[in-house]
N, C-alpha and C. Protein backbone atom coordinates (compact mmCIF):
# COMPACT_ATOMS: atom_id res chain seq x y z
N UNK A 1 22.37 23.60 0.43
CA UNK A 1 21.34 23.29 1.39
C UNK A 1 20.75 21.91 1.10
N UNK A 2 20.77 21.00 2.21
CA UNK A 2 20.18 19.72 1.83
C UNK A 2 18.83 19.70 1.95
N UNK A 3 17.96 18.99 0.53
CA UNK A 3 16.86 19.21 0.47
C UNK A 3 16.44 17.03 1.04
N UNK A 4 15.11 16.91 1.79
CA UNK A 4 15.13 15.29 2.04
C UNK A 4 13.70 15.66 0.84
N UNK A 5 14.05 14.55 0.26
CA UNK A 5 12.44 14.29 -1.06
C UNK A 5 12.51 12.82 -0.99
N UNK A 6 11.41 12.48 -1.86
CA UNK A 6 11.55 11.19 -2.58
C UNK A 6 12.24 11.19 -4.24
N UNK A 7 12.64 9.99 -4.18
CA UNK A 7 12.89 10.07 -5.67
C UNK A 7 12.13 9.97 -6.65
N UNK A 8 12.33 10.75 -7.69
CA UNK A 8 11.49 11.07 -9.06
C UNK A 8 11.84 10.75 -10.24
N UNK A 9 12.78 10.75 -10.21
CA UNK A 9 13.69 10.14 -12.07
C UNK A 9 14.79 9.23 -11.55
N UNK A 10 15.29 8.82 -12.61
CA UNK A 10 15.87 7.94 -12.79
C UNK A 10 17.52 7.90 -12.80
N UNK A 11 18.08 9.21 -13.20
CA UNK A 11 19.27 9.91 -12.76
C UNK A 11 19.26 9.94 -10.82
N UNK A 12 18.58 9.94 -10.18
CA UNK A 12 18.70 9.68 -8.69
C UNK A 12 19.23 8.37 -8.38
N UNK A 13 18.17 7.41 -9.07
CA UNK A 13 18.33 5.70 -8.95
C UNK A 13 19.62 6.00 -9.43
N UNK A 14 19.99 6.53 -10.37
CA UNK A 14 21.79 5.97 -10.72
C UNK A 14 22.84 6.67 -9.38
N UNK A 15 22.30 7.64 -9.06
CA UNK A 15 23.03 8.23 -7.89
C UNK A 15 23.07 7.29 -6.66
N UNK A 16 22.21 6.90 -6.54
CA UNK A 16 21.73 6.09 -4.94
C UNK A 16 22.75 4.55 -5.60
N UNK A 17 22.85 4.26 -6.77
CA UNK A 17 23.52 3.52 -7.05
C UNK A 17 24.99 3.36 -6.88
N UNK A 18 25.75 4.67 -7.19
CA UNK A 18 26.92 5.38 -7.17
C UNK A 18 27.23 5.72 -5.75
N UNK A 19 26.37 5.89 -4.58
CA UNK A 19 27.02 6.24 -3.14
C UNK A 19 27.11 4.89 -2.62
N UNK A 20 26.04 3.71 -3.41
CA UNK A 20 25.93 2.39 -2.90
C UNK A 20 27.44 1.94 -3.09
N UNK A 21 27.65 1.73 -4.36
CA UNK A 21 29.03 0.88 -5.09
C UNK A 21 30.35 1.87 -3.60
N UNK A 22 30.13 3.26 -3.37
CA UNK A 22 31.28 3.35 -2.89
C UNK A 22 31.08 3.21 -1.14
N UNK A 23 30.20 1.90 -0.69
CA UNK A 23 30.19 2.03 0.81
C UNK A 23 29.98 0.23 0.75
N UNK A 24 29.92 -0.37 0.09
CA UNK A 24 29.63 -1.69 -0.05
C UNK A 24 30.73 -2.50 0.81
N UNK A 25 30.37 -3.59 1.64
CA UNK A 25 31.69 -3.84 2.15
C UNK A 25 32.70 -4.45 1.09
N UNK A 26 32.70 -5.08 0.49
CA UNK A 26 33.80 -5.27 -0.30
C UNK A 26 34.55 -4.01 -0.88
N UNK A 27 34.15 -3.34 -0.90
CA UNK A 27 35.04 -2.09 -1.18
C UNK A 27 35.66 -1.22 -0.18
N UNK A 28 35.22 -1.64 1.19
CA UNK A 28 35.82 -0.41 1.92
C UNK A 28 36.69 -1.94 2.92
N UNK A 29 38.31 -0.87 3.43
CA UNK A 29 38.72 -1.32 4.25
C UNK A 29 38.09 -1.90 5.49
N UNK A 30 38.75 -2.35 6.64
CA UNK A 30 38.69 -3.32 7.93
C UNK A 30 38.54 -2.10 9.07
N UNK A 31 38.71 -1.06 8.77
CA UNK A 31 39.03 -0.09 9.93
C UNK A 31 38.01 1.07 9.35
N UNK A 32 37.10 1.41 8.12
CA UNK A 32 36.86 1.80 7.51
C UNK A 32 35.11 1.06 7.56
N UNK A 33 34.99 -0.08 7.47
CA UNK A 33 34.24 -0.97 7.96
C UNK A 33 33.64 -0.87 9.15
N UNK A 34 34.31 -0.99 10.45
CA UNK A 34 34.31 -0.68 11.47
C UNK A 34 33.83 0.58 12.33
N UNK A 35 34.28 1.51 11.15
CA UNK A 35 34.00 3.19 12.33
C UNK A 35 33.71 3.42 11.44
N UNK A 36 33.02 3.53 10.10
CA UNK A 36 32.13 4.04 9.26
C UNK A 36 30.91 3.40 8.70
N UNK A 37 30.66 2.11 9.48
CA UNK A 37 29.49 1.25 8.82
C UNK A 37 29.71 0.98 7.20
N UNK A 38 28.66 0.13 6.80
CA UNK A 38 28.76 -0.47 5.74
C UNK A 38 27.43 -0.65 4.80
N UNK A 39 27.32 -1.58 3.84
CA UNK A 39 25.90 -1.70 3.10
C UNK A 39 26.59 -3.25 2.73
N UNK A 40 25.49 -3.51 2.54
CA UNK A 40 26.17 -5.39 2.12
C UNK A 40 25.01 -5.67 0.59
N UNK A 41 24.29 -5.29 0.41
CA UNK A 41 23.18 -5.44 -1.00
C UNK A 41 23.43 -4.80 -2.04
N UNK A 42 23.39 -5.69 -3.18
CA UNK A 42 23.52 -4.49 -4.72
C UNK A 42 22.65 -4.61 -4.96
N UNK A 43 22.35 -3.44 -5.30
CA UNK A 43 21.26 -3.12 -6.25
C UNK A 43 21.18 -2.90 -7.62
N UNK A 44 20.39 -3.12 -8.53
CA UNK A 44 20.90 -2.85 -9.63
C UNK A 44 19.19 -1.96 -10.17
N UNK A 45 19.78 -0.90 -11.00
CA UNK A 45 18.71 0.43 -12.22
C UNK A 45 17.14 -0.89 -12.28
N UNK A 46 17.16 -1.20 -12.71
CA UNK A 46 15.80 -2.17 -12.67
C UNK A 46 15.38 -2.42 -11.54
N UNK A 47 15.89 -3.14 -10.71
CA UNK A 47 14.87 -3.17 -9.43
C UNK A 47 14.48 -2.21 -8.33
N UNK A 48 15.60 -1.33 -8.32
CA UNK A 48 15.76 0.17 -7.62
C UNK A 48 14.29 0.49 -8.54
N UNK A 49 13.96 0.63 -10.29
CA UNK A 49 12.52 1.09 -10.40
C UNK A 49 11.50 0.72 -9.96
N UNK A 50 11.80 -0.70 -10.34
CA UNK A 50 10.14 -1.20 -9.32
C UNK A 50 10.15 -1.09 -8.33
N UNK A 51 11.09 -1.00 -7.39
CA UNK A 51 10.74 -0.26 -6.10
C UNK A 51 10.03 0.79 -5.60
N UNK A 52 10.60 1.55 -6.44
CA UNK A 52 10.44 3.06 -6.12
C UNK A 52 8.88 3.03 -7.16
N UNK A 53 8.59 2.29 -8.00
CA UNK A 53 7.14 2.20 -8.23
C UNK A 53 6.22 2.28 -7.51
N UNK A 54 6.72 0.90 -6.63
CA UNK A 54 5.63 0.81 -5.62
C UNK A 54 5.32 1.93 -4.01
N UNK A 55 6.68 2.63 -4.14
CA UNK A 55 6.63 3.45 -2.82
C UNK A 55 8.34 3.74 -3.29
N UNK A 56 8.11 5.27 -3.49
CA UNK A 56 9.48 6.26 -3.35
C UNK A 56 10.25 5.99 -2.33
N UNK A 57 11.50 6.12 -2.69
CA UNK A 57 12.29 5.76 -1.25
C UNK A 57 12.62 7.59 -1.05
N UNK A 58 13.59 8.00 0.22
CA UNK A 58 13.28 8.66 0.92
C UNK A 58 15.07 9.12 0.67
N UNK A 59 15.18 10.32 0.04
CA UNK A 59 16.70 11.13 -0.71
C UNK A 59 17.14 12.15 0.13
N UNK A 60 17.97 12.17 0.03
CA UNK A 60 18.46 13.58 0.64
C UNK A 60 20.06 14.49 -0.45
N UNK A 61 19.27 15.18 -0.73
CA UNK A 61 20.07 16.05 -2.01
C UNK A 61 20.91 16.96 -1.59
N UNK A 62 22.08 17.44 -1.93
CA UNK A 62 22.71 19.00 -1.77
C UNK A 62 22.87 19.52 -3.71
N UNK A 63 22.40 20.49 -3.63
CA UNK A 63 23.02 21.24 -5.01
C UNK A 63 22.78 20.34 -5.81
N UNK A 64 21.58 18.73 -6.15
CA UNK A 64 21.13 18.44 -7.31
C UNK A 64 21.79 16.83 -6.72
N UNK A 65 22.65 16.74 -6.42
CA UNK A 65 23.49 15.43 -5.88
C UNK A 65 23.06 14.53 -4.65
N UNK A 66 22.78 13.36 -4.71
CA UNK A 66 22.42 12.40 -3.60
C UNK A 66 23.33 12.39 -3.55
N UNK A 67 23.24 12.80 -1.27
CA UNK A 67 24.46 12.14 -0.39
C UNK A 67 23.72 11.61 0.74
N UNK A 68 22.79 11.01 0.32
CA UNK A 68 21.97 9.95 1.19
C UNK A 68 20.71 9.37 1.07
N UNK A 69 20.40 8.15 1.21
CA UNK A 69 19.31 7.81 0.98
C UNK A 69 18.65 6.37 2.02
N UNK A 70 17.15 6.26 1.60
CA UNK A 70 16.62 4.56 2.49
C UNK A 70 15.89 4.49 2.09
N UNK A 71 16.09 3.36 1.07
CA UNK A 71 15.24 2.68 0.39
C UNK A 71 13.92 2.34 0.79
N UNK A 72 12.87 2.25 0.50
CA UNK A 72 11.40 1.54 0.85
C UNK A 72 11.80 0.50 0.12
N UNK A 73 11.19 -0.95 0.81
CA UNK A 73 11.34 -2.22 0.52
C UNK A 73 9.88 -2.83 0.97
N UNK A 74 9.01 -2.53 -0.11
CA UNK A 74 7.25 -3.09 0.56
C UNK A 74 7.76 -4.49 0.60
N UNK A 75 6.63 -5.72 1.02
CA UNK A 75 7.04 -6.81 1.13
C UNK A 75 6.33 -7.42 -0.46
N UNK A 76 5.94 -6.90 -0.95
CA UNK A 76 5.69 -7.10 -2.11
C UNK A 76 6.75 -6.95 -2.87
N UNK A 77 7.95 -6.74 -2.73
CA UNK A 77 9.38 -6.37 -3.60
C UNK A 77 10.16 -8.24 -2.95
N UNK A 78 10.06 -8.35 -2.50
CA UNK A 78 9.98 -9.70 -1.91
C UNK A 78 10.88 -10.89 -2.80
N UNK A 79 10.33 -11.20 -4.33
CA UNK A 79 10.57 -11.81 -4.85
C UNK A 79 11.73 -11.08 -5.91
N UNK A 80 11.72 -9.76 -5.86
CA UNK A 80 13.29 -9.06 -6.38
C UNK A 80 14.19 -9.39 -5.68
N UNK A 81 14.47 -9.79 -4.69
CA UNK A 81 15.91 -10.40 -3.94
C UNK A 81 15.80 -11.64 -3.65
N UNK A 82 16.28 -12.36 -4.12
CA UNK A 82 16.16 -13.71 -3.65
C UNK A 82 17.06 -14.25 -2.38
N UNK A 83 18.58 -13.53 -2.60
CA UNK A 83 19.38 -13.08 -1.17
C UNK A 83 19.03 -12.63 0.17
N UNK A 84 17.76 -12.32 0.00
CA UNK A 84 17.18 -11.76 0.99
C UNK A 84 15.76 -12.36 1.44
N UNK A 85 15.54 -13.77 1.05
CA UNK A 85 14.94 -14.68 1.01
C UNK A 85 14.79 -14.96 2.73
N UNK A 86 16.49 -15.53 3.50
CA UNK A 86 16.29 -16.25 4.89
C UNK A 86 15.41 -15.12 5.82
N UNK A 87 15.81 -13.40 5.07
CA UNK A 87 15.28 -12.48 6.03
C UNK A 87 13.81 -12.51 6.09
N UNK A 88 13.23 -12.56 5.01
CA UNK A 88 11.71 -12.89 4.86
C UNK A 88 11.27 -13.80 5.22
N UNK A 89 11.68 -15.00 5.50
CA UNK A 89 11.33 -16.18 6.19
C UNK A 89 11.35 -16.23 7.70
N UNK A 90 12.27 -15.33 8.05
CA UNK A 90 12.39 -15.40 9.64
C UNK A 90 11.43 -14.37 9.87
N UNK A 91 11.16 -13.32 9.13
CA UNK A 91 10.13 -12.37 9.19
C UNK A 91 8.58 -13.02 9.31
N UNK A 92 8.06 -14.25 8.65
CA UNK A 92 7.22 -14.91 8.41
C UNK A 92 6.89 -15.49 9.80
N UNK A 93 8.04 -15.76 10.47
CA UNK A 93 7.89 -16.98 11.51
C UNK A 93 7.94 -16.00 12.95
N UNK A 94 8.00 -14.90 12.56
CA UNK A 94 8.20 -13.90 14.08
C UNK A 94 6.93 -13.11 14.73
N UNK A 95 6.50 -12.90 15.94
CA UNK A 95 5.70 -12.12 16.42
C UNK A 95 6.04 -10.71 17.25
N UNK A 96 5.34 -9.97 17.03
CA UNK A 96 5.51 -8.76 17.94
C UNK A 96 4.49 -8.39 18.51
N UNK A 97 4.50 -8.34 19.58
CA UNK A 97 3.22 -8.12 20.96
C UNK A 97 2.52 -9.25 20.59
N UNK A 98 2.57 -10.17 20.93
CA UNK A 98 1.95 -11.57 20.84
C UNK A 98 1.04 -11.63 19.75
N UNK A 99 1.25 -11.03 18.66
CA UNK A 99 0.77 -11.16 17.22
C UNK A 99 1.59 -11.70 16.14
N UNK A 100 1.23 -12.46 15.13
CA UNK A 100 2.21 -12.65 13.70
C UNK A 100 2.39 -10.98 13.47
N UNK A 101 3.95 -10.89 13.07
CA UNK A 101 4.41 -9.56 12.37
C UNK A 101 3.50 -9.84 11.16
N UNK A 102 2.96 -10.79 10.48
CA UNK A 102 2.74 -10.76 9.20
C UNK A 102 0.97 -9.82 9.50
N UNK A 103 0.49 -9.96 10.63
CA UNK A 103 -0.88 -9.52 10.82
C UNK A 103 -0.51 -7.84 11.10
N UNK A 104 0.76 -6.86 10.45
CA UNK A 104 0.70 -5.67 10.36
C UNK A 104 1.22 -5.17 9.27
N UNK A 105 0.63 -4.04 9.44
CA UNK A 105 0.99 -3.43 8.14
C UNK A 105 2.70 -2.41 8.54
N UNK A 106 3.79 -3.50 7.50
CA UNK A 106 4.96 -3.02 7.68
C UNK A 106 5.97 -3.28 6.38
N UNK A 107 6.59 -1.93 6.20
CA UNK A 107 7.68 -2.26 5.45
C UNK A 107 9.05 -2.44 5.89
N UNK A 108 9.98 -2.84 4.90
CA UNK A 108 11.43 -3.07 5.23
C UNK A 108 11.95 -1.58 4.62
N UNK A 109 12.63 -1.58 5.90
CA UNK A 109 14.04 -0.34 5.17
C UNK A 109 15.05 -1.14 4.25
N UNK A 110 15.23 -0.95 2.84
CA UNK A 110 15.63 -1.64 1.99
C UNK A 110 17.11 -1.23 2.28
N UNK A 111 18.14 -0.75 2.50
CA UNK A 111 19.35 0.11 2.89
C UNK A 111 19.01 1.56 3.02
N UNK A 112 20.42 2.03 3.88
CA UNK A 112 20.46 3.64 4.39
C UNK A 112 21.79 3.59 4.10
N UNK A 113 21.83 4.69 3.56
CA UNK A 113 23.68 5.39 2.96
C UNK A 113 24.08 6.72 3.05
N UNK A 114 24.96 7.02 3.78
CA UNK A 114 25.05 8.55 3.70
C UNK A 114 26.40 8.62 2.99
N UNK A 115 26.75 9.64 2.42
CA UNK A 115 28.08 10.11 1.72
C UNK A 115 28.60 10.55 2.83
N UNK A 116 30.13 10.08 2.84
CA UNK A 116 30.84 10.08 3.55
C UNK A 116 30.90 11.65 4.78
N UNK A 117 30.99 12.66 3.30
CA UNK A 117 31.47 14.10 4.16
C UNK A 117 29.66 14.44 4.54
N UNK A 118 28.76 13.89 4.74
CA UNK A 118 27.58 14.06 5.62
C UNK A 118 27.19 13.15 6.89
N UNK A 119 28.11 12.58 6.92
CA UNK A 119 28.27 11.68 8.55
C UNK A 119 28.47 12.68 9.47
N UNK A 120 27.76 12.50 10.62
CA UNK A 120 27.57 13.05 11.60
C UNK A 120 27.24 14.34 11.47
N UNK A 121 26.10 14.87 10.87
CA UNK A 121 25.50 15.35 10.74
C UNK A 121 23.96 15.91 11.03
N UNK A 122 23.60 14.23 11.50
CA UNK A 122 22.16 14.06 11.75
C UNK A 122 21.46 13.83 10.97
N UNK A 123 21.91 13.39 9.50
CA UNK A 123 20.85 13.08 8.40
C UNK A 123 20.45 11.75 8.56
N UNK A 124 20.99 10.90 9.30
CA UNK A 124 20.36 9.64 9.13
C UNK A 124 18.93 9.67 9.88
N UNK A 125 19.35 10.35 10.84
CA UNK A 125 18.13 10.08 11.54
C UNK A 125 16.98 11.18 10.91
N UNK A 126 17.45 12.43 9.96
CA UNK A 126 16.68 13.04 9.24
C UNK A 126 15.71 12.23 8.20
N UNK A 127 16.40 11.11 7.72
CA UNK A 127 16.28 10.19 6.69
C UNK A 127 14.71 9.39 7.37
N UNK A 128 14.98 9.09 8.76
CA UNK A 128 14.22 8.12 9.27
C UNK A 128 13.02 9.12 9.64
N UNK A 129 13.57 10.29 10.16
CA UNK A 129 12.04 11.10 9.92
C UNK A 129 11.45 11.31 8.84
N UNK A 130 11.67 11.38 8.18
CA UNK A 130 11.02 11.83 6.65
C UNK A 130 10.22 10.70 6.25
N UNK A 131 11.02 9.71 6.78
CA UNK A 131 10.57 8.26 6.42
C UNK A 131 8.96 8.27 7.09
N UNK A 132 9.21 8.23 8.49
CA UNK A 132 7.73 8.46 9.39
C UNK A 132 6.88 9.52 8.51
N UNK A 133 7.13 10.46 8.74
CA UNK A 133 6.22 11.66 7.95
C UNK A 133 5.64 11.31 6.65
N UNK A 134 6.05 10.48 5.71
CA UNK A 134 5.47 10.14 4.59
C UNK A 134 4.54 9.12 4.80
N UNK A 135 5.28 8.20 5.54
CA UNK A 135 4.74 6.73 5.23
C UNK A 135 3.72 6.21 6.83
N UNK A 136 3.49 6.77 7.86
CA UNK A 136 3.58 6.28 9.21
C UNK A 136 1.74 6.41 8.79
N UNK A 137 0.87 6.52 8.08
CA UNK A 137 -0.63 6.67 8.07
C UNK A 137 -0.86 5.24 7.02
N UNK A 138 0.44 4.96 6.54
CA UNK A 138 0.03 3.85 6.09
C UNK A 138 0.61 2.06 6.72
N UNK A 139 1.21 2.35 7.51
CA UNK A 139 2.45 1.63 7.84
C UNK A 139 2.25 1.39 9.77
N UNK A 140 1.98 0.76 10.43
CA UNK A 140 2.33 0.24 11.57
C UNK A 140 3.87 0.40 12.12
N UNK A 141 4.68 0.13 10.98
CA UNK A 141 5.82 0.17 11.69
C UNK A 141 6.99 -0.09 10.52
N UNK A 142 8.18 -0.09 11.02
CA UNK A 142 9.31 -0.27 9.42
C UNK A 142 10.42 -0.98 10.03
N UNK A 143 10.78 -1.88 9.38
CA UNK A 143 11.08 -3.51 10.07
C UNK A 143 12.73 -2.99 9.11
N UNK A 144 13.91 -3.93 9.52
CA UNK A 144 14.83 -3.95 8.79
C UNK A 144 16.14 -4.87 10.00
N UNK A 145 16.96 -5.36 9.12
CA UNK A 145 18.15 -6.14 10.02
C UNK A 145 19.30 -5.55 9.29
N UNK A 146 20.18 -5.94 10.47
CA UNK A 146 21.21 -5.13 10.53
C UNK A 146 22.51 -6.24 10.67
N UNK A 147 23.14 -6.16 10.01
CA UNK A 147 24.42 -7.27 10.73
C UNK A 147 25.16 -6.80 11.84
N UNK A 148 25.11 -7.76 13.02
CA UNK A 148 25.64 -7.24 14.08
C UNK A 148 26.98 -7.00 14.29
N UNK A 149 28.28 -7.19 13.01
CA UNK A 149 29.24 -6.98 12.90
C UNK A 149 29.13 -4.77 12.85
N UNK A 150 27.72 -4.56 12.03
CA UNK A 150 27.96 -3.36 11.74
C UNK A 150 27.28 -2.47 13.30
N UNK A 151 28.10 -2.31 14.21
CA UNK A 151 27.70 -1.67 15.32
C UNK A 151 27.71 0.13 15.57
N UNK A 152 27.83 0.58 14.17
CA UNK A 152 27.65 1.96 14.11
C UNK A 152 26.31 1.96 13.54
N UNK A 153 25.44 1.57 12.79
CA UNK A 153 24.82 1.03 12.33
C UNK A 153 23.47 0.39 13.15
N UNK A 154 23.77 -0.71 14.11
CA UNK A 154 22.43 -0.84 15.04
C UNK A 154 22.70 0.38 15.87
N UNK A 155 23.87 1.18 16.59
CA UNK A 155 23.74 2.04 17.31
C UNK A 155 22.92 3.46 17.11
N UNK A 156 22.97 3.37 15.92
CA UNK A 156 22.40 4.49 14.83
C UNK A 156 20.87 4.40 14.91
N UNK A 157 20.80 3.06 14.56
CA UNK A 157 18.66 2.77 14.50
C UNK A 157 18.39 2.72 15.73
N UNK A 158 19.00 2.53 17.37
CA UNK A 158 18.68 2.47 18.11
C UNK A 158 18.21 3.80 18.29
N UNK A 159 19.24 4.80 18.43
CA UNK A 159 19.35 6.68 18.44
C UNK A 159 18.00 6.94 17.92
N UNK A 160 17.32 6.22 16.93
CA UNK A 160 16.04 6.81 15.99
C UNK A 160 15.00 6.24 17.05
N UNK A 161 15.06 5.39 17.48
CA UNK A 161 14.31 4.66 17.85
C UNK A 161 13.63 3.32 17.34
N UNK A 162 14.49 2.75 16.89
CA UNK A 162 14.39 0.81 16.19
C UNK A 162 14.54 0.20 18.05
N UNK A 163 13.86 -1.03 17.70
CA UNK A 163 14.26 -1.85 18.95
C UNK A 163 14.49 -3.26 18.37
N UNK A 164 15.32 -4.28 19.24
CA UNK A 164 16.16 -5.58 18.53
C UNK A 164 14.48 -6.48 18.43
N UNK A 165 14.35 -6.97 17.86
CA UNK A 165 12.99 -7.65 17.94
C UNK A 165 13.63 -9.64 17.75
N UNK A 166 14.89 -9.73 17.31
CA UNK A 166 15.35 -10.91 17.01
C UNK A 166 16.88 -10.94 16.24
N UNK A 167 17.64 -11.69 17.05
CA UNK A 167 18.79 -12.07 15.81
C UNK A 167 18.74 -13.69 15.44
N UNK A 168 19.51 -13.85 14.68
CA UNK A 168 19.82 -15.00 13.88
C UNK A 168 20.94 -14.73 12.76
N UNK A 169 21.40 -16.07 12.40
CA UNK A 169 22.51 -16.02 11.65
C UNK A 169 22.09 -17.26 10.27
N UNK A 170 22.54 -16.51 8.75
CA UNK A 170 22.10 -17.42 8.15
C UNK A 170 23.78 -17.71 7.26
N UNK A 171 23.86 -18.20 5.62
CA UNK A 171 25.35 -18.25 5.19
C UNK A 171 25.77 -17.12 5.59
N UNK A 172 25.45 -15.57 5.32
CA UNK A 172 25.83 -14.40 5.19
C UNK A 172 26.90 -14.12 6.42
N UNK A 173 25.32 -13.67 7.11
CA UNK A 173 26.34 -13.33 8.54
C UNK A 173 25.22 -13.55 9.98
N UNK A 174 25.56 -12.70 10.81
CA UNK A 174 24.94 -12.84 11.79
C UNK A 174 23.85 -11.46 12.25
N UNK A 175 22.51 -11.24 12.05
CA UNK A 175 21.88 -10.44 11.63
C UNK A 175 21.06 -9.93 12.92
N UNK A 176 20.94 -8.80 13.48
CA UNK A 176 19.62 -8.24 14.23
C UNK A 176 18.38 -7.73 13.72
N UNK A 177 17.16 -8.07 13.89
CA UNK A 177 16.22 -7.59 13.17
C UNK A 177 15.32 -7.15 14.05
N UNK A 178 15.56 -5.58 13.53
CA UNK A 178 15.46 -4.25 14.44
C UNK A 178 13.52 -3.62 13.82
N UNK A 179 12.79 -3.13 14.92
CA UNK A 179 11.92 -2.51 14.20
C UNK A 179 11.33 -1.09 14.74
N UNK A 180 11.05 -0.24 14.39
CA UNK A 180 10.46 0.91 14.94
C UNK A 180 9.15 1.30 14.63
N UNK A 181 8.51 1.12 15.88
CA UNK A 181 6.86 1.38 15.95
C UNK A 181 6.34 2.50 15.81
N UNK A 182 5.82 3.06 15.39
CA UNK A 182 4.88 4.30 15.15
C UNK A 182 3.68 4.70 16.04
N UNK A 183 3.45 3.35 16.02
CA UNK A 183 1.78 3.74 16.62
C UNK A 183 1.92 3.78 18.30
């Protein structure tokens, strides 16, 4: 029975680590890529803690084992990725409803991963509820981009309810930056 929690120890962080390494695009085929989505960020046991310091990310267990997870990424984690620098900058320079995004209170979905044999299932979007239910009394809204190569992926946050708020392209790739409102 899949239980959705936050994470609590540190044997999880190595799990969420272990479904990461096996969905990363460099590791998965072109066709595999394509009709199974992808993750493009490593993470590594240290910054996965201070993350989850500042705000638990959001698990989904069977029988003791992560086969899915989405990271919380406050913007205070900010200076742990430096790769993820152009996204925060375009984040800086963007408005939503004729306001600076920076004048709300919002986090980034740091990645979402499901294990393979729990696709299509409905946990992602279980993932994104759980997400609301914890966090939506503190939070305006939960911001995140998507590379528009990965179209299972924006099709997925659309289904939850994300909307495109902006793309742009930096070295990486070519990115949508999707957000879903609460209020």
């Amino acid at each position: 029975m899949l239980d959705l929690t936050t994470v609590v120890d540190t044997v999880e962080l190595e799990q969420i680590l272990t479904l990461q390494q096996q969905n990363l695009v460099q590791n998965i085929d072109e066709i595999e890529m394509q009709t199974q989505g992808f993750v493009t960020m490593i993470h590594n046991i240290d910054v996965l803690q201070r993350m989850h310091d500042l705000a638990p990310s959001v698990i989904a267990k069977d029988n003791g084992r992560v086969v899915g997870y989405a990271l919380v990424m406050l913007r205070e984690c900010r200076e742990l990725f430096p790769p993820l620098e152009p996204m925060f900058k375009n984040f800086d320079n963007l408005e939503y409803r004729d306001r600076p995004l920076n004048d709300y209170r919002f986090y980034v979905m740091g990645q979402v991963c499901i294990d393979k044999q729990y696709r299509r299932t409905g946990l992602f979007d279980q993932l994104y509820k759980k997400h609301k239910e914890i966090y939506e009394n503190r939070f305006d809204f939960i911001m995140t981009e998507v590379s528009t190569r990965n179209q299972r992926s924006l099709r997925a946050h659309e289904r939850v309810g994300f909307e495109i708020l902006n793309t742009y392209s930096d070295e990486l790739d070519e990115w949508a930056v999707i957000l879903w409102n609460w209020k």
